[in-house]
Protein backbone atom coordinates (compact mmCIF):
# COMPACT_ATOMS: atom_id res chain seq x y z
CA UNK A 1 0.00 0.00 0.00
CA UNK A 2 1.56 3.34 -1.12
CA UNK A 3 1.79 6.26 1.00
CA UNK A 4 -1.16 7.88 -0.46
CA UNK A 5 -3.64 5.05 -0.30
CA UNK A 6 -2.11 4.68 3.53
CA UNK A 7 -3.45 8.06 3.87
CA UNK A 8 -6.57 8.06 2.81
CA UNK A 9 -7.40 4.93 4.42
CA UNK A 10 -6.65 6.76 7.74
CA UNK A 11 -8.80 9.58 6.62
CA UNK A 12 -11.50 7.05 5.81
CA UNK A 13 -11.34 5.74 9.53
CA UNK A 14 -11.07 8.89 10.89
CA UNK A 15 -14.32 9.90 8.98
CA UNK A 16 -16.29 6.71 9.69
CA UNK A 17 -15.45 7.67 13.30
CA UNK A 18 -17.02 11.22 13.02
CA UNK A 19 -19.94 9.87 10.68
CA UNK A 20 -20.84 7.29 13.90
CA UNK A 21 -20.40 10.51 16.26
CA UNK A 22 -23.15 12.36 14.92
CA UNK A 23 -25.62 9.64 13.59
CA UNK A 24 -25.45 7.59 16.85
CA UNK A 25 -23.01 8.65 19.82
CA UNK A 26 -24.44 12.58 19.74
CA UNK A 27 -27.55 12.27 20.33
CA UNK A 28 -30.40 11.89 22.84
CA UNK A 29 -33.00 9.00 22.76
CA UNK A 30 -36.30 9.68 21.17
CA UNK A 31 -39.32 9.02 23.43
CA UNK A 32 -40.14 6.61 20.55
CA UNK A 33 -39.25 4.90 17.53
CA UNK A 34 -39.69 6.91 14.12
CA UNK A 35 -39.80 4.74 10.85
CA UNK A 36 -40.39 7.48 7.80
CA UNK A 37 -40.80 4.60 4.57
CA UNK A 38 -42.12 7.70 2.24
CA UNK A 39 -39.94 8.94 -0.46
CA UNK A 40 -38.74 12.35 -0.78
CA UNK A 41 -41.54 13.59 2.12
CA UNK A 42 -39.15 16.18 3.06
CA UNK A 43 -38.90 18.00 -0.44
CA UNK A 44 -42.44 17.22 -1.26
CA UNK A 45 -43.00 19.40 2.10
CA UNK A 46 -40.95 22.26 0.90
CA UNK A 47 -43.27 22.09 -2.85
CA UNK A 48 -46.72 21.93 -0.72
CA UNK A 49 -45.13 25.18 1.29
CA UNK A 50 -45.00 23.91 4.57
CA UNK A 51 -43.26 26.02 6.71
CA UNK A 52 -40.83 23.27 7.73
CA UNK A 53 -40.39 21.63 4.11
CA UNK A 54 -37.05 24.22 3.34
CA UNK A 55 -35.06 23.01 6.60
CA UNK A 56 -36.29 19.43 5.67
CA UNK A 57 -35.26 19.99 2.16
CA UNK A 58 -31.95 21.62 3.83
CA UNK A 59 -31.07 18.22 5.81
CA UNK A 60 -31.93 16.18 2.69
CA UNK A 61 -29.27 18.21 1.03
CA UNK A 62 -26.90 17.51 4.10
CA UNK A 63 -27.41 14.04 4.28
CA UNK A 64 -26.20 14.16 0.54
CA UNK A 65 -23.04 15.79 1.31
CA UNK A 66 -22.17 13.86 4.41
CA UNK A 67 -22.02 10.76 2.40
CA UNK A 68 -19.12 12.98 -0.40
CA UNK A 69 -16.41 11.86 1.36
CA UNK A 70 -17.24 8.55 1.68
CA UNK A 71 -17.54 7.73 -1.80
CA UNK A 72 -14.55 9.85 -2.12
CA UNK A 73 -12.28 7.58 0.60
CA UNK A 74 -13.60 4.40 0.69
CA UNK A 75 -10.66 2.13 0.21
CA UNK A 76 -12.13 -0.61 -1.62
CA UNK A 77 -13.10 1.05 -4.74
CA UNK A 78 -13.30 -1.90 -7.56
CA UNK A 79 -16.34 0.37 -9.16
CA UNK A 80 -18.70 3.15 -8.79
CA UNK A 81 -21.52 0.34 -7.96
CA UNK A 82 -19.47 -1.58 -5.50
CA UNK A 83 -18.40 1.94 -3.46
CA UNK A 84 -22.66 2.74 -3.98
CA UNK A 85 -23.59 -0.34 -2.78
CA UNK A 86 -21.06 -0.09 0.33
CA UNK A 87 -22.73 3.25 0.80
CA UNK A 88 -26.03 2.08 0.62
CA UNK A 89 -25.35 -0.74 3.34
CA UNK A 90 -23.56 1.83 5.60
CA UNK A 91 -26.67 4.05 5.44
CA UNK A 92 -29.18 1.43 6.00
CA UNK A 93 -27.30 -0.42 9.25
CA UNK A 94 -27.10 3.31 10.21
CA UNK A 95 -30.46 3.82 10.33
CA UNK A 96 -31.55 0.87 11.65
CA UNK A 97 -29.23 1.50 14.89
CA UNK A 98 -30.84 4.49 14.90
CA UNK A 99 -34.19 3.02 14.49
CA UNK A 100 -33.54 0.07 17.41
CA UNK A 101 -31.55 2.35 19.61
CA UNK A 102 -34.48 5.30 19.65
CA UNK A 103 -30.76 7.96 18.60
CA UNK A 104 -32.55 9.21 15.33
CA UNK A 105 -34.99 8.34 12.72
CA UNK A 106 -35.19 5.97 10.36
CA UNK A 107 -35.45 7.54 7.36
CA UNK A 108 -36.14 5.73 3.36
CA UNK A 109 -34.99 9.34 2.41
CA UNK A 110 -31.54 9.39 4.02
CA UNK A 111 -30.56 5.92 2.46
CA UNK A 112 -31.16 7.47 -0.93
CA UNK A 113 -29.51 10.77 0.12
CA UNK A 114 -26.60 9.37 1.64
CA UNK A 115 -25.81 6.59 -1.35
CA UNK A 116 -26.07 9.83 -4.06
CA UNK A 117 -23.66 11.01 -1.92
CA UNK A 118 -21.09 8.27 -1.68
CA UNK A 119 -22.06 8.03 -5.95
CA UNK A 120 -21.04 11.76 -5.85
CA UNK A 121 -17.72 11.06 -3.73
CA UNK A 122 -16.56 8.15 -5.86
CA UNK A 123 -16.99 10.42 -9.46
CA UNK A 124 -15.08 13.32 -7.52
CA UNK A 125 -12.39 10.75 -6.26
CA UNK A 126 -12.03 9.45 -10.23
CA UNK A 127 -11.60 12.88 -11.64
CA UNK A 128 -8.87 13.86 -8.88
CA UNK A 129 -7.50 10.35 -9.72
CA UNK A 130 -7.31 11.31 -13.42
CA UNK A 131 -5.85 14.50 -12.47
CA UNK A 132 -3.63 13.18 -10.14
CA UNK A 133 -2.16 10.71 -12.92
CA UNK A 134 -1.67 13.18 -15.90
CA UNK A 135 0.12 15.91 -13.39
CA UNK A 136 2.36 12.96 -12.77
């Protein structure tokens, strides 16, 4: 393993450590379980012009780019549908802690959110690795 993929894979660690911190570790139990199965309730909230539907629509949009750098340093990367996929099962055991621990909501929105993310990550991480090859 070269020094840069040595690097990253530390960053990686360090940022599944933070990801855990504020999904799980930061938080206060809810009184009772919340299981949200609807798709995209938080933007369709925002289009109806709820008042809350534009900070919904705001931690949709968060949820997308706290999943960037995991796309962007996972260390397995064989193809943009294996890094998705590890993504996508990140997100979901996520939520389902969250969901059997009462430390969040389970949410069918931030599994899409977050694996658009990683998908986002691991296209940024190709075009710095194309980069990073011709400026060799």
């Amino acid at each position: 393993m070269n020094k840069r993929k040595r690097i990253q894979f530390v960053l990686f660690l360090m940022y599944v450590g933070f990801m855990l911190w504020m999904t799980l570790f930061n938080r206060t139990p809810y009184p009772h379980r919340v299981f949200r199965p609807e798709l995209f309730w938080e933007i369709r909230s925002m289009l109806a012009g709820e008042e809350s539907g534009k900070l919904l629509t705001l931690l949709f949009l968060e949820n997308i780019l706290f999943f960037i750098p995991f796309g962007f340093l996972y260390p397995g990367k064989k193809s943009i549908c294996h890094v998705c996929a590890a993504g996508m099962f990140t997100s979901v055991s996520i939520e389902l802690m969250q969901l059997l621990t009462l430390l969040g909501e389970c949410e069918l929105d931030d599994v899409i959110s977050n694996t658009f993310g990683a998908f986002i990550g691991v296209c940024l991480y190709q075009v710095a690795e194309k980069c990073w090859k011709e400026c060799a």
